[in-house]
Protein backbone atom coordinates (compact mmCIF):
# COMPACT_ATOMS: atom_id res chain seq x y z
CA UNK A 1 0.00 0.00 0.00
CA UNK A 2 1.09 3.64 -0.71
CA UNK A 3 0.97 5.44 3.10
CA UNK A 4 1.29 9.19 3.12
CA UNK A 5 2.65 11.15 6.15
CA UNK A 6 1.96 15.28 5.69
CA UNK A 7 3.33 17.66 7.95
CA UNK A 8 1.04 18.40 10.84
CA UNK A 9 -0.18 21.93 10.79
CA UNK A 10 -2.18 22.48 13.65
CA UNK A 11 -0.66 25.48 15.55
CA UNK A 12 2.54 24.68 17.62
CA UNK A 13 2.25 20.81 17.23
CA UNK A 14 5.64 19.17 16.23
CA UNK A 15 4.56 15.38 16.39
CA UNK A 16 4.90 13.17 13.52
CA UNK A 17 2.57 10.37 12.13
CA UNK A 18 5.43 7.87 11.24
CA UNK A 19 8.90 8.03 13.27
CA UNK A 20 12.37 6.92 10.87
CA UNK A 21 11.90 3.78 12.64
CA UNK A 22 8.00 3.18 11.89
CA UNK A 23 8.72 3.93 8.42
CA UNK A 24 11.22 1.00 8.53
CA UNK A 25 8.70 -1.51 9.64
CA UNK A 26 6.28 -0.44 6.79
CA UNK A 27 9.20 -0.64 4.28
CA UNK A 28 10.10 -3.70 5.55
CA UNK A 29 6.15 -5.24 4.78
CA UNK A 30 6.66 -4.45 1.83
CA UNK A 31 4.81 -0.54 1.76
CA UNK A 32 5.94 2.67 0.34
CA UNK A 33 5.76 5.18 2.59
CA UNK A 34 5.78 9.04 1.33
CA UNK A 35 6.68 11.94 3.68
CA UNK A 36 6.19 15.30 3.22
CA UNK A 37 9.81 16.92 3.27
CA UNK A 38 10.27 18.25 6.86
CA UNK A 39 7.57 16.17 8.22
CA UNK A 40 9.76 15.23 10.87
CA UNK A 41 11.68 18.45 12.03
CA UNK A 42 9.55 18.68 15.48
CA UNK A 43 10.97 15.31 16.53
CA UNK A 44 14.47 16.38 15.02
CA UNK A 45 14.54 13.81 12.07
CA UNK A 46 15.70 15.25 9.04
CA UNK A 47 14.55 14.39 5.28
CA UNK A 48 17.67 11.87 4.98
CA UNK A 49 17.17 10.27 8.27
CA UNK A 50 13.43 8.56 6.21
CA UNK A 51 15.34 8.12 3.22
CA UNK A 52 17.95 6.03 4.82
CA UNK A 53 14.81 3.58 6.10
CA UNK A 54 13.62 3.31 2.85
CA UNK A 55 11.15 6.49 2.62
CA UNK A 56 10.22 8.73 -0.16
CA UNK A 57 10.05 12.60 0.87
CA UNK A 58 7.58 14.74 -1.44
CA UNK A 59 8.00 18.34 -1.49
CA UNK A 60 4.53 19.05 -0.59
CA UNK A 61 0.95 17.72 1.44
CA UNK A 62 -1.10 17.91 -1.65
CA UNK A 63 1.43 15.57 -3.66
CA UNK A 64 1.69 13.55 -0.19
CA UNK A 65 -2.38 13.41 -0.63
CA UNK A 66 -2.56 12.65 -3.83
CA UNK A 67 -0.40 10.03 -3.96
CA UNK A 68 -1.53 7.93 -0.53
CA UNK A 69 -3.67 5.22 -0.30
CA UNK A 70 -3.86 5.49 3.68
CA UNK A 71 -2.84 9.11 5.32
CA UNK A 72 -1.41 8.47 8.37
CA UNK A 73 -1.37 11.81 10.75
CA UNK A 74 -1.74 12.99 14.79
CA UNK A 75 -3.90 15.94 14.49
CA UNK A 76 -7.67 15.93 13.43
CA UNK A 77 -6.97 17.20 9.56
CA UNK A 78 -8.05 20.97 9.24
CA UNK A 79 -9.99 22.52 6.65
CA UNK A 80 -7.13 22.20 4.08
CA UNK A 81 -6.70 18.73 4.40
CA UNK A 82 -9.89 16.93 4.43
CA UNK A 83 -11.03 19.09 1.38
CA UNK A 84 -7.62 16.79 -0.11
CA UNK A 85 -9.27 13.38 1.05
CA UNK A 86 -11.04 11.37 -1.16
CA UNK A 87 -13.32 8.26 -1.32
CA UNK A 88 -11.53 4.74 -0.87
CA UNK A 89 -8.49 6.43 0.87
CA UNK A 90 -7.74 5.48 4.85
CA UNK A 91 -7.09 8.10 6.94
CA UNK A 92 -5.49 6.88 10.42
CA UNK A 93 -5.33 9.91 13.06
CA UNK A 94 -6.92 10.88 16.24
CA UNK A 95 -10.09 12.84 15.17
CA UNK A 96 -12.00 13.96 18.33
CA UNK A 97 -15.31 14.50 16.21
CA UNK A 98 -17.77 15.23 18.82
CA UNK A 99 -17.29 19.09 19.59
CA UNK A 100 -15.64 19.12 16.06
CA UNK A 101 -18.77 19.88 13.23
CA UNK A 102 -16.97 21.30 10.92
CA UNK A 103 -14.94 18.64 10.46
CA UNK A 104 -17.37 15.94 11.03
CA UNK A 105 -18.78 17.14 7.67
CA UNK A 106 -15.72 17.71 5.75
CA UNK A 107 -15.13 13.96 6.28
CA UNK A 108 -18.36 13.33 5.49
CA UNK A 109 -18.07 15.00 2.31
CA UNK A 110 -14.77 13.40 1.14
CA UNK A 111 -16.42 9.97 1.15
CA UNK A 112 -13.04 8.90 2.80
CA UNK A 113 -12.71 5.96 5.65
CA UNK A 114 -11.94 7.61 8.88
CA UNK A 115 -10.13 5.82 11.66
CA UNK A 116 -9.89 7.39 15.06
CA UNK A 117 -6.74 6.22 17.40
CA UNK A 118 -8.89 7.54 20.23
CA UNK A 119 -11.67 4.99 20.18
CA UNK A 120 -9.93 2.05 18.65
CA UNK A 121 -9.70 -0.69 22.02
CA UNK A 122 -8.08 -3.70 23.08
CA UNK A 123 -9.19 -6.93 24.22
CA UNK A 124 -8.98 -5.49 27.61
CA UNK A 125 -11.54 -2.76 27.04
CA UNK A 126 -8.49 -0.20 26.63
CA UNK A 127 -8.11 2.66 24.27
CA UNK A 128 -4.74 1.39 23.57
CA UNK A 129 -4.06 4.41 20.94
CA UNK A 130 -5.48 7.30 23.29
CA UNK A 131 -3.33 5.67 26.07
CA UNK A 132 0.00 6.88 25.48
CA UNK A 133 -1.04 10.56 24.91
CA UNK A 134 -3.01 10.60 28.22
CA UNK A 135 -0.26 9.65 29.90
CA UNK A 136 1.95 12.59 28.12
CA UNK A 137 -1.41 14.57 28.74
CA UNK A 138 -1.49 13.88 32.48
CA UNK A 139 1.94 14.38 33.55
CA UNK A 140 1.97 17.60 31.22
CA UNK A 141 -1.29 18.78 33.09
CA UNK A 142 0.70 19.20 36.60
CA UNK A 143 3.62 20.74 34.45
CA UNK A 144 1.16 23.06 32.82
CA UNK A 145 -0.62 24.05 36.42
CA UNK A 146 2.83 24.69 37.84
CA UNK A 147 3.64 27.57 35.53
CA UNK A 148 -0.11 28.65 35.91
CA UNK A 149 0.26 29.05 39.86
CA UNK A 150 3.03 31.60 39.38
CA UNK A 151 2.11 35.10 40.00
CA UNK A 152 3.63 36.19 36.66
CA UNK A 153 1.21 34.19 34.63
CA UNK A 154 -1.87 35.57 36.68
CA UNK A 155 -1.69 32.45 39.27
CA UNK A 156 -1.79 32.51 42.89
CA UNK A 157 2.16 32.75 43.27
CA UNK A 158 1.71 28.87 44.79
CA UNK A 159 4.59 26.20 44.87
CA UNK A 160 2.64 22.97 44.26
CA UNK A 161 5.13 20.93 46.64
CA UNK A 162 5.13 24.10 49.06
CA UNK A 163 8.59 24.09 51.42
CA UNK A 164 9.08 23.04 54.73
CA UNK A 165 6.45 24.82 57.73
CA UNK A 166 4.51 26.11 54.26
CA UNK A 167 1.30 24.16 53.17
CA UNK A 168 1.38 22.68 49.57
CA UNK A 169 -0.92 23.34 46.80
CA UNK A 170 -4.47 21.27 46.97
CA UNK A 171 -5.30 19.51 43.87
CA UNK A 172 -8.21 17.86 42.87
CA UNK A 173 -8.13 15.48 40.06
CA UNK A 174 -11.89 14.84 38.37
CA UNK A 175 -11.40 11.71 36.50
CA UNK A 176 -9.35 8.24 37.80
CA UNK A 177 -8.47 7.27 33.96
CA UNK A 178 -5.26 7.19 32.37
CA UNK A 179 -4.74 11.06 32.66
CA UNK A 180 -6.06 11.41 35.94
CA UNK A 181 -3.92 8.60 37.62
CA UNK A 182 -0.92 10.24 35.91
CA UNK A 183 -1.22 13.49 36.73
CA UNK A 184 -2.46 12.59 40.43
CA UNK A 185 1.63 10.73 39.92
CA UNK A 186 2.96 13.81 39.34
CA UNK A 187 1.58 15.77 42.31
CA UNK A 188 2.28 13.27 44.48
CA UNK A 189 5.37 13.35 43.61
CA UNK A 190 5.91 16.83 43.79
CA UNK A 191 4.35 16.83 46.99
CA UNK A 192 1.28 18.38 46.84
CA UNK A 193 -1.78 17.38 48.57
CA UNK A 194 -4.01 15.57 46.18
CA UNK A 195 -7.53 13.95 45.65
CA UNK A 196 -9.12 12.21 43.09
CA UNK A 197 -12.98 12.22 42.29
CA UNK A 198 -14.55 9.01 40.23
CA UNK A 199 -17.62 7.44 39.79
CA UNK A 200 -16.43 3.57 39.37
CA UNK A 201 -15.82 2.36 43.54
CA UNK A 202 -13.77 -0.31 42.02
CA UNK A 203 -11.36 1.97 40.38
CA UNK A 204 -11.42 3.91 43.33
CA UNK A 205 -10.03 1.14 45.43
CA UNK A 206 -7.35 0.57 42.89
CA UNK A 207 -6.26 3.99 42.96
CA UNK A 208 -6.47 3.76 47.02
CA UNK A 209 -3.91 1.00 46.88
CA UNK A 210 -1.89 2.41 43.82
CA UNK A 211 -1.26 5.60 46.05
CA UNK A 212 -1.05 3.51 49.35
CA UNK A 213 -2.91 6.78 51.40
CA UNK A 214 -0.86 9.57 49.27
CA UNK A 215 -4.22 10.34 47.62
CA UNK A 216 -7.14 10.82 48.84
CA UNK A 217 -9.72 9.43 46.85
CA UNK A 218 -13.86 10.26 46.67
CA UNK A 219 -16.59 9.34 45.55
CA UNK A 220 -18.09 11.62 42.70
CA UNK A 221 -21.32 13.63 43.35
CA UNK A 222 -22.52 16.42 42.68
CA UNK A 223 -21.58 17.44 46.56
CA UNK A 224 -18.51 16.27 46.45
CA UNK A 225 -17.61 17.87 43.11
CA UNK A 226 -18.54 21.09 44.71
CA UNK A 227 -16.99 20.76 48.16
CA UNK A 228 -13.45 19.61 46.37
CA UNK A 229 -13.27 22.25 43.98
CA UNK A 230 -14.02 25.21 46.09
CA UNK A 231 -11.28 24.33 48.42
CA UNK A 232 -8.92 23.70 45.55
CA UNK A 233 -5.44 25.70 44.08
CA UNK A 234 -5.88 23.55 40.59
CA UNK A 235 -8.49 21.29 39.34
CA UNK A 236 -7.64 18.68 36.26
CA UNK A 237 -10.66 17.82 34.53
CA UNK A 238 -9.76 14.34 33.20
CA UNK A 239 -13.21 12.96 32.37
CA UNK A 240 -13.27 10.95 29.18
CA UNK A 241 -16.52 9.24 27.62
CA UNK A 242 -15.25 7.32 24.73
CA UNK A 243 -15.53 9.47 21.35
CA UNK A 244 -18.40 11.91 23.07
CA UNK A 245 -18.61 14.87 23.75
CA UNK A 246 -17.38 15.36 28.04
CA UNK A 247 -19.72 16.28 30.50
CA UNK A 248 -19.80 19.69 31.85
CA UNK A 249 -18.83 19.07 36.31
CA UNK A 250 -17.48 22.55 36.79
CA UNK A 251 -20.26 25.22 35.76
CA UNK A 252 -19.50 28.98 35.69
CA UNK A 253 -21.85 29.44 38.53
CA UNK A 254 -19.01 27.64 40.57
CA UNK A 255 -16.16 30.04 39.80
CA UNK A 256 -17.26 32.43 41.58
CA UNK A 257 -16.76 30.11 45.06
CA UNK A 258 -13.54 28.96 44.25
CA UNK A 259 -9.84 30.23 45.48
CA UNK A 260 -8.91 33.34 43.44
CA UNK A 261 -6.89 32.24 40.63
CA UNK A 262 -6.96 29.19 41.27
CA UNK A 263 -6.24 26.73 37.76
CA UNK A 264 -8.50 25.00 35.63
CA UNK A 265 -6.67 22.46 33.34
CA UNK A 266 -8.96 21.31 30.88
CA UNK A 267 -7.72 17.87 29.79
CA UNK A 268 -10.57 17.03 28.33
CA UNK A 269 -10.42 19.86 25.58
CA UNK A 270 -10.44 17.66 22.86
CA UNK A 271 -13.90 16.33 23.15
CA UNK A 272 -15.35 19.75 23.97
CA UNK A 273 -14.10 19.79 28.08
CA UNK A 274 -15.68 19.16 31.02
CA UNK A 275 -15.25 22.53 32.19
CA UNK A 276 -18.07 25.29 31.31
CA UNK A 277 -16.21 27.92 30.75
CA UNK A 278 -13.44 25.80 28.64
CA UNK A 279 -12.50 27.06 25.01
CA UNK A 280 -9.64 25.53 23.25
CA UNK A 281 -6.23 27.28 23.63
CA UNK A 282 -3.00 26.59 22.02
CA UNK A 283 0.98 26.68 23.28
CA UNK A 284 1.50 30.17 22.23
CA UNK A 285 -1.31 31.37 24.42
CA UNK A 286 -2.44 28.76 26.50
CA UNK A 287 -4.33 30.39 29.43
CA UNK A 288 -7.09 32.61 29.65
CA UNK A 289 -9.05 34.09 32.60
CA UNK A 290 -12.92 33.77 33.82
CA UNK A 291 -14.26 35.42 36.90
CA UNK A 292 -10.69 35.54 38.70
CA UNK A 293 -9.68 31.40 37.73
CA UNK A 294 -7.15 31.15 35.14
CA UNK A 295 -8.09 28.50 32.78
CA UNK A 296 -5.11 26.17 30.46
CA UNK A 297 -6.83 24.21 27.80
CA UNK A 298 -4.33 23.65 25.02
CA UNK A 299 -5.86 20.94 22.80
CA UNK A 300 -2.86 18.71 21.76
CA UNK A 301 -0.95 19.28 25.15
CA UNK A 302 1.43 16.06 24.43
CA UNK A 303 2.89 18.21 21.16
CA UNK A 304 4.89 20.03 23.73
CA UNK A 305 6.94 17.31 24.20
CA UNK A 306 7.17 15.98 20.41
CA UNK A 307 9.86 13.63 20.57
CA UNK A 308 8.31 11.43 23.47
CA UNK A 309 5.06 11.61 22.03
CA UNK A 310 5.75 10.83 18.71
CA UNK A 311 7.77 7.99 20.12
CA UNK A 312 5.13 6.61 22.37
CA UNK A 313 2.06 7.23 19.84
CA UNK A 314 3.96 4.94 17.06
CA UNK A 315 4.74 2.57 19.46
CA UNK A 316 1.33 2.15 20.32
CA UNK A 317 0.12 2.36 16.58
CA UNK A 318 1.90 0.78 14.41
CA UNK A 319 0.79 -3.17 14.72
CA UNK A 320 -3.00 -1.11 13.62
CA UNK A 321 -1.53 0.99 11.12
CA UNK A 322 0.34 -1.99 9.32
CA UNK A 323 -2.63 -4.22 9.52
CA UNK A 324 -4.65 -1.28 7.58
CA UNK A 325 -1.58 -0.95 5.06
CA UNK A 326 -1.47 -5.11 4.74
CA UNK A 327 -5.35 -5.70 3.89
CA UNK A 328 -7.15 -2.49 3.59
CA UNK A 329 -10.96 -1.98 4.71
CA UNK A 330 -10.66 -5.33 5.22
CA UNK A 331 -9.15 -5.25 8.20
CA UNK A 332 -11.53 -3.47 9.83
CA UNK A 333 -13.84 -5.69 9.07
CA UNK A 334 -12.08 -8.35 10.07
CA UNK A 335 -10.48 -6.82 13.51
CA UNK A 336 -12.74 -5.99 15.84
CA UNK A 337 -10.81 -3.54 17.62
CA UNK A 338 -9.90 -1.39 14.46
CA UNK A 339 -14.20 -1.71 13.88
CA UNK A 340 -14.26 0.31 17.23
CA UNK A 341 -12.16 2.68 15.23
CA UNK A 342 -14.08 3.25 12.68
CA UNK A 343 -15.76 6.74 12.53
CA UNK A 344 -16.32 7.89 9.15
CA UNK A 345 -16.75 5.62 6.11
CA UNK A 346 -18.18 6.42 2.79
CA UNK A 347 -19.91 9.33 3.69
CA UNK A 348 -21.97 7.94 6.68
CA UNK A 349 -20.79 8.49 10.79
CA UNK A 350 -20.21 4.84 11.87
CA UNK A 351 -19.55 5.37 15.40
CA UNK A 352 -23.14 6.07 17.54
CA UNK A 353 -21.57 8.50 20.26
CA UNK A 354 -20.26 10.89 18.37
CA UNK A 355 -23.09 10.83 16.08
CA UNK A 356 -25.03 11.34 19.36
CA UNK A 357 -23.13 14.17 20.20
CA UNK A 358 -23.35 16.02 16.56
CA UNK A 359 -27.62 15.36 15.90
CA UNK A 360 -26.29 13.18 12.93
CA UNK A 361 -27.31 10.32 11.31
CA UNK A 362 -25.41 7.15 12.87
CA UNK A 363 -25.10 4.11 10.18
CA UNK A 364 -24.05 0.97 11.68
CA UNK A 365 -20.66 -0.80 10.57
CA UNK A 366 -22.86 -3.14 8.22
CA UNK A 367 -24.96 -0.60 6.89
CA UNK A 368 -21.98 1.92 5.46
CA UNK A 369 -20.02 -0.95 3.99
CA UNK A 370 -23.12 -2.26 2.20
């Protein structure tokens, strides 16, 4: 199969689709894999470092488009690259349709076959592809609040680990997933005092023994929420609801009884945020302020840290991405993780929540491939 890797373009994000080394395993199946020249500068891999592995750099996206059977990206394409997809090509990226229209129906209009790494699962019940950027995502998040506390960024001027005789910053973590256990890591680690909110008692218990009594864990209601968040420095809304849209737990109505500026960080971005008064920010500006809380919601926090994420995304993708480049469609039919992928096909939405979460049409697996 021909596999295309464009440049990402989505402000401030360095990540790659296909790492030197990913390339090599396509190559080495027997693919050819096209880059768009520069493709890799975020993670430091030059033109010659693909050619070396066997890969073919294209000076532009629209050649890298034209010429692809499967597009393999990171980013949700933006308006100049889905208008370049076309009917019986693959595209393999996360696409976070929910909040996302716009995009929803420039998929729908290429006719293409849409995979999402964020909804694709494992035998375990895992979203094995989301994985590895929530753990970027939740060790970033505590990074991200960090900077926020200072005074100079509009913060409370709070050290999250405080000093000795000085109390430590209070976080509450809303979510006990994959982001929320990593970033509730992170301030443990730095010392801060920390609880985390879920609604599953059984994961609750796990994350009880996990932290052995470093975290505090509760219970999540609507009380709790409320009591937990007023008495907070930073709040890390790490809710996910598989390929949905997130539910709104901290309304603007509660602002105005939290800590002045206190930090909202808004993990959860990507499917719309689970924070009312959450709007999608980027690395150049990445906070914003509402009713005295300073609010951080970049939407592709893990690009920060390119090299690691690249790194950890292809590790994570690449047994899906070559079984899409060995058979086609036909893997998805045949894989029943990679159907748990599928969002877009043909024209038609093929997964129900986010055509729940849009008021569109949903067309069952069976249906679309008719």
């Amino acid at each position: 199969m021909k596999v295309g890797v464009p440049k990402e373009i989505k402000v401030h994000e360095y990540r790659v689709g296909l790492t030197p080394g990913a390339v090599r395993e396509y190559v080495a199946a027997g693919h050819r894999v096209m880059i768009e020249t520069n493709a890799g500068a975020g993670i430091g891999a030059t033109d010659d470092d693909y050619r070396i592995v066997g890969g073919t750099i294209l000076t532009s996206a629209a050649e890298v488009f034209a010429s692809s059977e499967m597009i393999v990206k990171v980013k949700e394409p933006q308006p100049s690259e889905w208008c370049q997809l076309r009917e019986n090509q693959i595209l393999f990226t996360y696409l976070h349709l929910a909040p996302d229209p716009e995009q929803a129906k420039g998929l729908l209009k290429s006719g293409c076959t849409a995979i999402a790494y964020e909804t694709v699962t494992d035998p375990h019940g895992g979203l094995p592809l989301l994985a590895p950027m929530s753990e970027v995502a939740g060790r970033l998040a505590i990074e991200a609040a960090g900077s926020a506390l200072k005074r100079s960024a509009g913060g409370r001027g709070l050290l999250i680990g405080g000093v000795p005789g000085v109390q430590p910053a209070r976080i509450v973590v809303i979510g006990g997933g994959v982001v929320g256990t990593h970033a509730a890591r992170m301030a443990v680690g730095l010392g801060a005092e920390v609880t985390i909110i879920d609604r599953s008692i059984l994961r609750l218990r796990e994350l009880d023994e996990l932290f052995e009594g470093r975290a505090r864990t509760r219970f999540s209601t609507i009380d709790s929420v409320e009591e937990e968040v007023f008495a907070a420095d930073v709040v890390i809304g790490a809710v996910l609801v598989p390929g949905a849209s997130a539910p709104k737990l901290v309304r603007r109505s509660m602002l105005s009884s939290m800590r002045k500026r206190a930090v909202l960080v808004d993990v959860a971005i990507d499917q719309g945020g689970c924070f009312e008064t959450s709007h999608p920010t980027t690395h150049a500006d990445p906070t914003y302020e509402v009713d005295g809380i300073i609010h951080y919601c970049v939407a592709n926090m893990p690009g920060a840290v390119p090299l690691t994420s690249s790194q950890a995304l292809n590790n994570a993708t690449l047994p899906f991405g070559l079984a899409l480049a060995n058979k086609g469609f036909t893997a998805v039919l045949e894989n029943p993780h990679l159907r748990a992928g599928l969002n877009v096909h043909r024209g038609r939405l093929t997964y129900e929540a986010a055509a729940e979460s849009l008021g569109l049409p949903f067309s069952p697996i069976e249906q679309a491939a008719a």
